[in-house]
Structure formats: structure tokens, C-alpha cells
Protein backbone atom coordinates (compact mmCIF):
# COMPACT_ATOMS: atom_id res chain seq x y z
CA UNK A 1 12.45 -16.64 2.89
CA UNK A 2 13.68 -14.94 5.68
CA UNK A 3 16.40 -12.73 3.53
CA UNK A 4 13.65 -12.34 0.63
CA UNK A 5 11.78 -10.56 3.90
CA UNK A 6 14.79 -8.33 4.36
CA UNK A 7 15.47 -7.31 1.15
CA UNK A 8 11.70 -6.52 0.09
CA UNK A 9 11.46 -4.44 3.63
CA UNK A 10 14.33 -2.50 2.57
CA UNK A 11 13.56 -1.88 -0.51
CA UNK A 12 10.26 -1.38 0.59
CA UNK A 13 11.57 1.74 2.69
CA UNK A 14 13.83 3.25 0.29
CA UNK A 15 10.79 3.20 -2.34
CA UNK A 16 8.44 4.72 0.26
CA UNK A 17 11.63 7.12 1.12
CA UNK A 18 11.60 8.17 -2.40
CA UNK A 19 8.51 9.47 -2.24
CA UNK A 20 8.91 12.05 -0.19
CA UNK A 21 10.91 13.76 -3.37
CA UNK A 22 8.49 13.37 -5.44
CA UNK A 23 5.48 14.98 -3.26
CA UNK A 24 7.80 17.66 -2.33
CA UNK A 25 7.90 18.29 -6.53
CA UNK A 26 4.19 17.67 -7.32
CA UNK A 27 2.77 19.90 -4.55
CA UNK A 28 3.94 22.50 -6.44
CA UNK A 29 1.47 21.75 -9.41
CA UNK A 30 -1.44 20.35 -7.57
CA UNK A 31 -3.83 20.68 -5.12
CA UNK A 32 -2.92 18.13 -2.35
CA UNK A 33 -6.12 15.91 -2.21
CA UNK A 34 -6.27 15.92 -5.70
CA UNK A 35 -2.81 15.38 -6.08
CA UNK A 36 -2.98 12.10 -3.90
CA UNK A 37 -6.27 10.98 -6.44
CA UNK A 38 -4.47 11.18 -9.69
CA UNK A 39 -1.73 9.51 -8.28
CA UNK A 40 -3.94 6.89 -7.53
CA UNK A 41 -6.01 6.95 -10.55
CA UNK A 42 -3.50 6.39 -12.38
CA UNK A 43 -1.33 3.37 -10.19
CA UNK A 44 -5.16 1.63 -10.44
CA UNK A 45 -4.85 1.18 -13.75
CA UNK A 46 -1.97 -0.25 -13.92
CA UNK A 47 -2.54 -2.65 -10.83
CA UNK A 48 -5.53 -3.58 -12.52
CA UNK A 49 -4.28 -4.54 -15.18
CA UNK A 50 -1.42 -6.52 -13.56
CA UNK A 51 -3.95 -8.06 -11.21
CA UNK A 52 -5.74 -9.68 -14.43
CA UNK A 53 -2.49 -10.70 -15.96
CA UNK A 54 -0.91 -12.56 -12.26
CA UNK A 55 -3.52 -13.10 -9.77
CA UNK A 56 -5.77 -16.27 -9.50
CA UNK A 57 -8.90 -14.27 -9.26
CA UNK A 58 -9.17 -10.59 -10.62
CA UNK A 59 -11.60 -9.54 -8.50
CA UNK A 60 -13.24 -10.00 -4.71
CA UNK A 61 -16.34 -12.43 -4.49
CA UNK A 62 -17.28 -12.69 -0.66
CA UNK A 63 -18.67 -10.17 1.68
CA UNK A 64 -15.44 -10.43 3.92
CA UNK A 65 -13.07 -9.92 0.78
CA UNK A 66 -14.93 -6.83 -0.05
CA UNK A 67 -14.64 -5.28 3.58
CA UNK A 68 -10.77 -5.96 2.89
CA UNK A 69 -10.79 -3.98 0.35
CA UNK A 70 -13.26 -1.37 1.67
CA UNK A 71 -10.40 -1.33 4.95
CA UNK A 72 -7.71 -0.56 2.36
CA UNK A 73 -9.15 1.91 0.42
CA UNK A 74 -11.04 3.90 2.97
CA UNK A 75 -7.70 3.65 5.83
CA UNK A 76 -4.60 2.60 3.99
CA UNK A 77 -5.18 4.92 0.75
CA UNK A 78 -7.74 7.65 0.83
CA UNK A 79 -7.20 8.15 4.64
CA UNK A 80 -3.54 8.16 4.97
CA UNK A 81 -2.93 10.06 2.04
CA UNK A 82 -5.36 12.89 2.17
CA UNK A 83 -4.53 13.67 5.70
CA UNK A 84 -1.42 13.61 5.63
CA UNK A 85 -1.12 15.63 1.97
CA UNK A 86 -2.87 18.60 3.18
CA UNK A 87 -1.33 18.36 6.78
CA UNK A 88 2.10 19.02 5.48
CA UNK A 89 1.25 22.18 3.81
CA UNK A 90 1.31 23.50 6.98
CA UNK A 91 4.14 22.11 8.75
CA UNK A 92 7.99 21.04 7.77
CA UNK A 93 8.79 17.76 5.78
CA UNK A 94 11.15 17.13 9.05
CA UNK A 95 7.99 17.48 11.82
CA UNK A 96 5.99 15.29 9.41
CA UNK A 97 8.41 12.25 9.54
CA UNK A 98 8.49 12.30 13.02
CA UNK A 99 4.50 12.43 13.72
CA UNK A 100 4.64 9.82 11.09
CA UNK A 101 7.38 7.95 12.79
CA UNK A 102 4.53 6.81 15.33
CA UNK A 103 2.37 4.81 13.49
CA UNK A 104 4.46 1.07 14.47
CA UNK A 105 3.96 2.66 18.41
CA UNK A 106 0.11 3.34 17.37
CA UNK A 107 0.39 -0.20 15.48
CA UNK A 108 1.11 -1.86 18.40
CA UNK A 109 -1.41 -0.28 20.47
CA UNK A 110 -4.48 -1.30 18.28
CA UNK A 111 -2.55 -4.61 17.74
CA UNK A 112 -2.84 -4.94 21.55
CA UNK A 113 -6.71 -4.61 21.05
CA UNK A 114 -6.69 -6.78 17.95
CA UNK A 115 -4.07 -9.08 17.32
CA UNK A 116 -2.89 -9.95 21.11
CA UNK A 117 -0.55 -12.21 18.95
CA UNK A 118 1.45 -9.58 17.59
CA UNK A 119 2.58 -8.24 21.37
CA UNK A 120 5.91 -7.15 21.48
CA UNK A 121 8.73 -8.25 24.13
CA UNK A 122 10.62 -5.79 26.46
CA UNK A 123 13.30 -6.23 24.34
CA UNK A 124 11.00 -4.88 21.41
CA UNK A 125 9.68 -2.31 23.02
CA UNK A 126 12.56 -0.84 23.54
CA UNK A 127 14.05 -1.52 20.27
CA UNK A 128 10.84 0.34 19.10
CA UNK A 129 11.57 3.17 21.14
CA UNK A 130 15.16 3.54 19.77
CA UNK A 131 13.93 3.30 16.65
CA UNK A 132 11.80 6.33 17.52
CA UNK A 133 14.61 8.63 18.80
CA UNK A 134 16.56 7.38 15.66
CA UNK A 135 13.94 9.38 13.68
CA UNK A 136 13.94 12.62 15.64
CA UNK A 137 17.67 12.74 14.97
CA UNK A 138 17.55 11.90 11.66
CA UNK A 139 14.75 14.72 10.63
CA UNK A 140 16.31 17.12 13.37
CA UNK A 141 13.15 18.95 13.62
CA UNK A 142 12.79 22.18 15.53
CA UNK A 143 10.82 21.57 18.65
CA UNK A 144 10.11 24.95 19.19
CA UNK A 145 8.50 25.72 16.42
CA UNK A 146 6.85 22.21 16.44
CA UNK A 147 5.18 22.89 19.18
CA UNK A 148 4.47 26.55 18.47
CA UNK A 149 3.12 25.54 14.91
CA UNK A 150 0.01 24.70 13.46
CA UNK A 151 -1.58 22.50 15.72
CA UNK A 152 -4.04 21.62 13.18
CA UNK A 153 -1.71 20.65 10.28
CA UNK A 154 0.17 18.47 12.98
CA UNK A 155 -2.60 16.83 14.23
CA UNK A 156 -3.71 15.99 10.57
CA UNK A 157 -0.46 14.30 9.98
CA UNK A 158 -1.29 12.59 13.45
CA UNK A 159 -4.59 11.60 12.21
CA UNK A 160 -2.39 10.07 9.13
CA UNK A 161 -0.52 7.77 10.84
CA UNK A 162 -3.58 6.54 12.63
CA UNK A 163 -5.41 5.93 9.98
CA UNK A 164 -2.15 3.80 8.62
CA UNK A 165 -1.95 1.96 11.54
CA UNK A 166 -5.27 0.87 11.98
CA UNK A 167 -5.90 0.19 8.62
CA UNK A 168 -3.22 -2.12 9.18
CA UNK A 169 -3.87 -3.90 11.77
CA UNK A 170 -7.45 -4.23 10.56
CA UNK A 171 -6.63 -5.61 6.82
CA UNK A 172 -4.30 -8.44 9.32
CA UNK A 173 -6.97 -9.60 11.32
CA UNK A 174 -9.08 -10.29 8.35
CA UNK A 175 -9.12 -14.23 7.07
CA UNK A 176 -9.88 -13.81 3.82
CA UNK A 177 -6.97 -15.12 1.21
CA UNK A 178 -7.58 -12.59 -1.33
CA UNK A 179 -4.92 -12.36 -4.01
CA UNK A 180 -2.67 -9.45 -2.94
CA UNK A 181 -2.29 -8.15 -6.74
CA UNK A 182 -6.45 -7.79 -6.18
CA UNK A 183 -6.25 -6.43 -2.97
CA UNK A 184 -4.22 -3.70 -4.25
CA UNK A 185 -5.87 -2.85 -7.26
CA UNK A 186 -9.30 -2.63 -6.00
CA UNK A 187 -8.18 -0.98 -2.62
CA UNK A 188 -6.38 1.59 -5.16
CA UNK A 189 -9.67 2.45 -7.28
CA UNK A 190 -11.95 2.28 -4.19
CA UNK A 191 -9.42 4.85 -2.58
CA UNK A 192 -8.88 7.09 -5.57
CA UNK A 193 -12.86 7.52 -5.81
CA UNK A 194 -12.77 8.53 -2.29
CA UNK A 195 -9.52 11.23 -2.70
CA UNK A 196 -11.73 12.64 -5.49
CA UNK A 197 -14.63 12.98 -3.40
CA UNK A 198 -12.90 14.71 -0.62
CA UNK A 199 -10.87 16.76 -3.14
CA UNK A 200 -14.37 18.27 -4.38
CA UNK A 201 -15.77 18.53 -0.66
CA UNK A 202 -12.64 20.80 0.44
CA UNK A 203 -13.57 22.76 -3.18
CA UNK A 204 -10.19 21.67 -4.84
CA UNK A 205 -10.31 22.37 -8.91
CA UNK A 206 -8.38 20.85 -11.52
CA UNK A 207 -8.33 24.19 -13.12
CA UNK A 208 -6.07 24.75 -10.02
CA UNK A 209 -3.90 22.13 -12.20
CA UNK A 210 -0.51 23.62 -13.54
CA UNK A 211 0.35 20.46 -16.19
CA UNK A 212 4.66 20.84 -16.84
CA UNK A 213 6.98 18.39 -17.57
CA UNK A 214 7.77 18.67 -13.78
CA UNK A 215 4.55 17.90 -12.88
CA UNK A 216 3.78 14.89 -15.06
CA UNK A 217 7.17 13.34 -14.16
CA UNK A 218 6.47 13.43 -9.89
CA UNK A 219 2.73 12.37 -11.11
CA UNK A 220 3.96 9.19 -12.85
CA UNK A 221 6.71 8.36 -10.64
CA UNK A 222 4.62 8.39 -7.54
CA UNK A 223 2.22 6.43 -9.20
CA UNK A 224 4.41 3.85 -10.56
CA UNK A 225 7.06 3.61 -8.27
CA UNK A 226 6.00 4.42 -4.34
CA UNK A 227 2.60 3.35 -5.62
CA UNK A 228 1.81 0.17 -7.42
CA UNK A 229 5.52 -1.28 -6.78
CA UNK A 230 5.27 0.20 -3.13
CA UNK A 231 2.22 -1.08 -2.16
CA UNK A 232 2.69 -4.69 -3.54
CA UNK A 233 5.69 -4.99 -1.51
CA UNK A 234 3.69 -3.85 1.72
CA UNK A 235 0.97 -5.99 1.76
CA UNK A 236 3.00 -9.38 0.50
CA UNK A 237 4.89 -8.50 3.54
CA UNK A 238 1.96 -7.70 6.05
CA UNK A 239 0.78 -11.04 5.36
CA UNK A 240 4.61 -12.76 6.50
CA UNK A 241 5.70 -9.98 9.30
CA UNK A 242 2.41 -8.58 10.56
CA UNK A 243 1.18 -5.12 10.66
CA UNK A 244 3.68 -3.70 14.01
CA UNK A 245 6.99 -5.47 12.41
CA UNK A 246 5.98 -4.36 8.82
CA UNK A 247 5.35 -0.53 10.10
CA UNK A 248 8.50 -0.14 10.90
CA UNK A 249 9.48 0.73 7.34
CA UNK A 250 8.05 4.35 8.76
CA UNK A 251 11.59 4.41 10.87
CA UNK A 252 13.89 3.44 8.00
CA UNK A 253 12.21 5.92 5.12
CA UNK A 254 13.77 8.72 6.12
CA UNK A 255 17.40 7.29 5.85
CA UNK A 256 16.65 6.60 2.32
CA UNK A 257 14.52 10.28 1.93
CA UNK A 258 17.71 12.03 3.19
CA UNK A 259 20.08 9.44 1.05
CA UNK A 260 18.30 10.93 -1.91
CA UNK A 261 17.42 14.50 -1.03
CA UNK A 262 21.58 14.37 -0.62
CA UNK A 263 21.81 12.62 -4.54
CA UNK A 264 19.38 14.27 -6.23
CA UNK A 265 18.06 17.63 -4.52
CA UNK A 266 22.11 18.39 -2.66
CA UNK A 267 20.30 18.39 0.55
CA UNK A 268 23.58 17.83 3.18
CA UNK A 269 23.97 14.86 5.15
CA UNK A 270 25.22 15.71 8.35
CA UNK A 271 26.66 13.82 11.43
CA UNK A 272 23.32 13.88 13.24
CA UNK A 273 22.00 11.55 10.05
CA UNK A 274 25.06 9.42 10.22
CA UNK A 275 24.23 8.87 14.58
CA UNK A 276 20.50 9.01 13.32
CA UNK A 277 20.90 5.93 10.94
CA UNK A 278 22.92 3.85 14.02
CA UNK A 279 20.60 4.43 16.27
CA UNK A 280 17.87 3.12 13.90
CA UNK A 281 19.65 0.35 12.95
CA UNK A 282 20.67 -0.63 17.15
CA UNK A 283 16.80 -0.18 17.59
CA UNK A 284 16.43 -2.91 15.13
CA UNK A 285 18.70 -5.07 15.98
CA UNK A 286 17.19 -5.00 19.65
CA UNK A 287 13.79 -5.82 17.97
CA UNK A 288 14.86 -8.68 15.88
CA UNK A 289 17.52 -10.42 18.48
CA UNK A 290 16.04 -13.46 18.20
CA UNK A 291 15.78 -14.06 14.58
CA UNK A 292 19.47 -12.56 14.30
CA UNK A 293 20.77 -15.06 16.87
CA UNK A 294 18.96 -17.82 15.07
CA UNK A 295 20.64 -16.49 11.76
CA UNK A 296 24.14 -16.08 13.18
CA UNK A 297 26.06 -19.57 12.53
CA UNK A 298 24.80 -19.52 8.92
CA UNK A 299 26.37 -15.56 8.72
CA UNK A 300 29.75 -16.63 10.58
CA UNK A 301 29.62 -19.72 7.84
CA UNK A 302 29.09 -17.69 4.68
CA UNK A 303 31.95 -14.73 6.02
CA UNK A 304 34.45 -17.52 6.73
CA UNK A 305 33.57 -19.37 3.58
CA UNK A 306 34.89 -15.81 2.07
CA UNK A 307 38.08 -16.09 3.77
CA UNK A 308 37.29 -13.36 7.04
């Protein structure tokens, strides 16, 4: 269980890393809220379908599994999304990760609040905060024109990682057992209906819609891919690791965003990613100690099984 954990978390963040790529395409074509609702429209349908084909129960029946889904589609889809879509079109891709690079610190503070179980260590705390400074030399913003830019984009991207956070920490602390295929599906629709809305109160237009090849290909990629697959991988894991451990995916997504900016866009990857990624990864290693340490003899059993 423990390495089926791993591997969905990283895979996990280089799915949600992707998807930087593909935004950075499709906000060429679309208008950002409206960008962010046929992406959703679209990943809906298809996790509704799925959800009839593998879940137990293909829809919510009780009040509380309802306000699950109402947390998901109002925080964890519409909110998240709509904020932070329009908030980068006014500040860099690199500022963004960072801002966004808070939401396990903002996790942690509503988990305080919320979930006094989910309290991190010293040990994790600082861990945390490596992870942190990991990010800002990964992205390598420029903090003078961070904090000479537009405060209002950059506090919208803020607002985004809020949103994520809380939503988080709030779908957690719910009780209901809700098939996650459902979950998703319904928090999906519920969420597109509410991009769409926003989309028309901001005065967005689909005749503002320039339909290419380009376009249709970031559309159905984001849907598919960071999406439906995305998504089902974060909430079967905020149900095993908990919204602050699970959150953390925010600090390894940019490895994987620069990995393939550098494979598929030629975007350079410099020293300062290489000492960005080790400082991540030391930052981790300080959070999970414990379960490392518990891991070890099993590790040292497997490499000298190999012959080293």
C-alpha cells in the first residue's frame, strides 16, 4: 500500500505538472473562465460515465454526501480554477507556482482549525518549509517584478490556492463514504455549471472562441489527462494521506512542468532546477522520516538481494 501511495503521488504530480503545458497552449484560444468550464464539461462526461460503469452507487443520496460534493465543486473545481485561470493572465507562469506553492502551508493552517489530527511535527514543518524554498528555486521568479506586479492578478492566484486548500481540508473532515468515481463526477458537473456561470458574469463569449487543431488538442488533453485521471488520483489519495501530506503534490509539479517544458516546448533546465529538485526532495525526506526509517530494512533487503 504504502509504495502504491508513492507511485500514485508521483504520478499524481507529474500529471498535474503537465498541465501547466497545456493551459499555457489553450489560453491562447479561450477565454480563461470559459476555458476552465469546457475543460470540465467535457472530463464530466467522461467521469460520469466511468462512475456508472465502476462505482457502487452512481450518484449521492444523503444530505452530507451532497455537501461533499457541493465542497468539491464550489472549492476544489470552480474556485481553484477560475481564480487562478484569470490570475495568471496577469502575472508569470514562474510567480504563479510559487503563490501556488503555499497551499500545503495554508493546508495545514485550516487543518489546525479542522483536523487537529493532521498537525505536523517540527521535523515536518521544516521539511515543509524546504519544500517551499525548493519551489522558489525551481520557478526562479523575479522578485522585483513580483512584487512590483499586479497585485491583483497575484492575489487571485493567492485566493486559488486557498480555495484548494480549504476545499481540502473540508471534503477530509466530511464522514460520508461516497464512492470517489461519484465524488468526482458530480463535483466535476456541479463545478463546470459554476465556471460557466462566472464565465458569463465576467461577460466572457464563446464567440471569443478561436476552435484549431491546437486548441482542441490542449482542450482534450486537459480534460482527459490532468482532469478525470488527475483528479481520481487526488481524492483516492486524500482519503489514505490527508489533505496537508496530499498537497504537497503543489511542491513536486513544477519538477515535472519544467521536465516537460525542457521535452516538449525546449524550455532549458538549468542548475538552479537541478539544486531546486534536491532541495524538494531533502524537504521530503525530512517530512516523511518516519515512514522512511520504518521502510529502510525492507530497502537495504531488496538492494542487497540485487547484489549492491
Amino acid at each position: 500500500m504504502a509504495y502504491r501511495n508513492l507511485l500514485s503521488f508521483v504520478l499524481l504530480a507529474a500529471v498535474w505538472g503537465s498541465a501547466f503545458v497545456g493551459i499555457k497552449a489553450g489560453l491562447d484560444f479561450f477565454p480563461p473562465v470559459l476555458f476552465a468550464a469546457f475543460r470540465f464539461d467535457v472530463a464530466s462526461v467522461l467521469m460520469l460515465g466511468y462512475a456508472a460503469y465502476a462505482a457502487d452507487r452512481f450518484r449521492p443520496r444523503t444530505a452530507g454526501e451532497w455537501w461533499l460534493v457541493a465542497v468539491g465543486s464550489v472549492f476544489l473545481i470552480a474556485g481553484y480554477h477560475a481564480l487562478l485561470f484569470v490570475g495568471e493572465q496577469g502575472t508569470t507562469s514562474a510567480a504563479a507556482a510559487v503563490i501556488v506553492s503555499l497551499s500545503p502551508v495554508l493546508t495545514t493552517a485550516f487543518a489546525r482549525g479542522l483536523l487537529p489530527d493532521e498537525r505536523l511535527t517540527l521535523a515536518g514543518l521544516v521539511g515543509m518549509a524546504l519544500g517551499f524554498v525548493g519551489v522558489v528555486v525551481l520557478a526562479q521568479p523575479d522578485f522585483e517584478n513580483l512584487l512590483a506586479g499586479d497585485l491583483l492578478a497575484e492575489g487571485l492566484v493567492l485566493a486559488a490556492a486557498v480555495a484548494f486548500a480549504l476545499g481540502s481540508v473540508l471534503t477530509r473532515r466530511s464522514e460520508s463514504r461516497l464512492p470517489v468515481e461519484t465524488l468526482e463526477a458530480w463535483s466535476m458537473l456541479g463545478g463546470a455549471l459554476w465556471l460557466h456561470a462566472g464565465s458569463l458574469a465576467i461577460g466572457e463569449s464563446p464567440a471569443a472562441v478561436r476552435w484549431t487543431a491546437e486548441a482542441a488538442g490542449a482542450l482534450a488533453y486537459l480534460a482527459v489527462v490532468p482532469s478525470a485521471v488527475g483528479f481520481l488520483l487526488y481524492f483516492y489519495l486524500l482519503d489514505r494521506l490527508g489533505p496537508v501530506e496530499i498537497n504537497l503534490v503543489s511542491y513536486v509539479a513544477p519538477i515535472f512542468a519544467a521536465l516537460i517544458g525542457f521535452a516538449l516546448l525546449g524550455e532549458v533546465v538549468d542548475a538552479a532546477t537541478v539544486v531546486g529538485f534536491a532541495i524538494v526532495c531533502s524537504g521530503f525526506a525530512l517530512l516523511k522520516h518516519r515512514a522512511i526509517a520504518a521502510e529502510w530494512p525492507h530497502i537495504r533487503a531488496v538492494l542487497g538481494g540485487s547484489g549492491r
